[in-house]
Protein backbone atom coordinates (compact mmCIF):
# COMPACT_ATOMS: atom_id res chain seq x y z
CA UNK A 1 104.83 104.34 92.87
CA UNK A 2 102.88 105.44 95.98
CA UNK A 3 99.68 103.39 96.44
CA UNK A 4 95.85 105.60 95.38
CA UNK A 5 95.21 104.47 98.96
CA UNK A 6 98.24 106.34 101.02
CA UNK A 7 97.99 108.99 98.37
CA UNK A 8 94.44 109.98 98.39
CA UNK A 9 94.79 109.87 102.04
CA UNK A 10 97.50 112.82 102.27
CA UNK A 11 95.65 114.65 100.00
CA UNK A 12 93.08 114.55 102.23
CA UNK A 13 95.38 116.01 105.58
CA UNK A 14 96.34 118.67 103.52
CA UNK A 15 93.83 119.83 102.71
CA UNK A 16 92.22 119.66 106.28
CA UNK A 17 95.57 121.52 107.18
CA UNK A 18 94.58 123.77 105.26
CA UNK A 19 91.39 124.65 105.63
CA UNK A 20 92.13 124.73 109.48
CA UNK A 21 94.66 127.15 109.00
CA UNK A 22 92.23 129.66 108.16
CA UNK A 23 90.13 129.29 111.38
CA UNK A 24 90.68 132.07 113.54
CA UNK A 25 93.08 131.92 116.85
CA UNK A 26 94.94 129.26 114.62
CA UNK A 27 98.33 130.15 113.88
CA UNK A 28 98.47 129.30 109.75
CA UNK A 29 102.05 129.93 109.52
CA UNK A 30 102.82 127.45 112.43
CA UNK A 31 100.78 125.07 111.72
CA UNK A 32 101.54 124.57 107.95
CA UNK A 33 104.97 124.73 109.26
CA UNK A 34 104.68 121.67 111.48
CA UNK A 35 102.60 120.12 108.52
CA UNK A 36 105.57 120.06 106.17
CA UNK A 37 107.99 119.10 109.56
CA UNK A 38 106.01 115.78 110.10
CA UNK A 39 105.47 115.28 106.34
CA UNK A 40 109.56 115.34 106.43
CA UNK A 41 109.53 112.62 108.97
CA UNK A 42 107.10 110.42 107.64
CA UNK A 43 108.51 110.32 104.29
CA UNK A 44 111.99 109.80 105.50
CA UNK A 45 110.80 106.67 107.38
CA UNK A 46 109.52 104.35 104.21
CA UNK A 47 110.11 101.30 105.88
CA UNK A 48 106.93 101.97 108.67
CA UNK A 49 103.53 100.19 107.73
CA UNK A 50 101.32 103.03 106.95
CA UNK A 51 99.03 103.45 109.78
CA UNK A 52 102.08 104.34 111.79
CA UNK A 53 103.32 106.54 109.77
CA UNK A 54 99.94 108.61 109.93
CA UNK A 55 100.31 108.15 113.64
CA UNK A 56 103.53 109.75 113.37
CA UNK A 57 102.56 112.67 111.14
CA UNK A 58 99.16 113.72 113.30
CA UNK A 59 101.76 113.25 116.54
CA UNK A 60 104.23 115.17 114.70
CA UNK A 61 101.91 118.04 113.62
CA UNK A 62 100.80 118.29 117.20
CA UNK A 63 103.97 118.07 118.80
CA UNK A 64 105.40 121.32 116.29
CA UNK A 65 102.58 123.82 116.38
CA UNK A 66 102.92 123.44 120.03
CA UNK A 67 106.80 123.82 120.64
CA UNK A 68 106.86 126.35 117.90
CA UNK A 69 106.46 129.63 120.38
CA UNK A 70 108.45 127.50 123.18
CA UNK A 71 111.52 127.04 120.09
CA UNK A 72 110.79 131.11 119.03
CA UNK A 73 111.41 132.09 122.80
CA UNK A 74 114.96 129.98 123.23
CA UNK A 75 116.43 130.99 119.71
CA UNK A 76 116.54 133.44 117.36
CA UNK A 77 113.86 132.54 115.10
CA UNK A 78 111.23 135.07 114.13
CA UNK A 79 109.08 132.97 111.86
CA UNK A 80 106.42 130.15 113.61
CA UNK A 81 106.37 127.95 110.50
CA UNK A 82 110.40 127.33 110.76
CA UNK A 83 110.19 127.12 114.37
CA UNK A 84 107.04 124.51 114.46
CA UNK A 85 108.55 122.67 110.63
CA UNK A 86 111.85 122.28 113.05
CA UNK A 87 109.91 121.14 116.03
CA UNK A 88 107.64 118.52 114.11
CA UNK A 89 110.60 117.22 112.20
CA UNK A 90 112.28 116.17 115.10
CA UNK A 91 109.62 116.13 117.81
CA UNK A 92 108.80 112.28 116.96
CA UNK A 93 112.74 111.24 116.67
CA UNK A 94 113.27 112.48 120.13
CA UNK A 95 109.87 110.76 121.11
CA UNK A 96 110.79 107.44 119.64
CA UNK A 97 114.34 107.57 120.90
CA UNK A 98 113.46 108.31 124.76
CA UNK A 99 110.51 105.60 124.25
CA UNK A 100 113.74 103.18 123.16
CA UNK A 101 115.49 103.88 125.87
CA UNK A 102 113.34 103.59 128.40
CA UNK A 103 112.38 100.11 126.90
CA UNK A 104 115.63 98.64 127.54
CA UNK A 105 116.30 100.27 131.25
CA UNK A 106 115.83 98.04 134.09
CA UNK A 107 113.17 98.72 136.94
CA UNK A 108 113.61 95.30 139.26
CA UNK A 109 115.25 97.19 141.74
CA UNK A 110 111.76 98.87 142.58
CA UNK A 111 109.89 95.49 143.48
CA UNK A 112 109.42 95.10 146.83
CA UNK A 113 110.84 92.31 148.18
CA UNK A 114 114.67 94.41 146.68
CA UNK A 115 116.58 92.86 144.09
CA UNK A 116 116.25 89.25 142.95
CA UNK A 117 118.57 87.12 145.10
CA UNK A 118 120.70 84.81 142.80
């Protein structure tokens, strides 16, 4: 059962998802769309501690309303909400795995005395 804590709390970004939908120059379809994208993410990643996983949904959200008219303009998608729900539920995957690799590539060579002699 999910914790009153982490429940309450969700309860709480929707409805401050919604109620900024409805401000003018805000795109409501979009950015329910990414809403439900980084809600996908975040639930399919139980094994986070919580705070993270509210990282991940606000960087999520953000991440899909704004590639949502960047993914309508390279395919064939007429709607905002799929375009930013497909954007925020993989925006933070991508994120994470670049951030991974990065992590484990090597960057000796750029010190200035060369590379390390043996």
């Amino acid at each position: 059962m999910t914790e009153p804590t982490s429940a309450s709390s969700l309860a709480l970004v929707a409805a401050g998802v919604g109620l900024t939908a409805v401000l003018p120059g805000i795109d409501g379809n979009a950015l329910v769309g990414a809403f439900a994208g980084g809600t996908l993410f975040v639930v399919s990643a139980p094994g986070l501690p919580f705070w993270r996983r509210l990282l991940y949904l606000a960087v999520s959200v953000v991440g899909g309303y704004m590639a949502a008219a960047d993914l309508m303009a390279q395919l064939p998608i007429t709607s905002s909400g799929l375009a930013a729900f497909i954007a925020a539920a993989v925006v933070v995957t991508i994120t994470l795995a670049v951030i991974e690799k990065v992590a484990k590539l090597d960057f000796s060579f750029l010190r200035r005395g060369g590379p390390p002699s043996a």
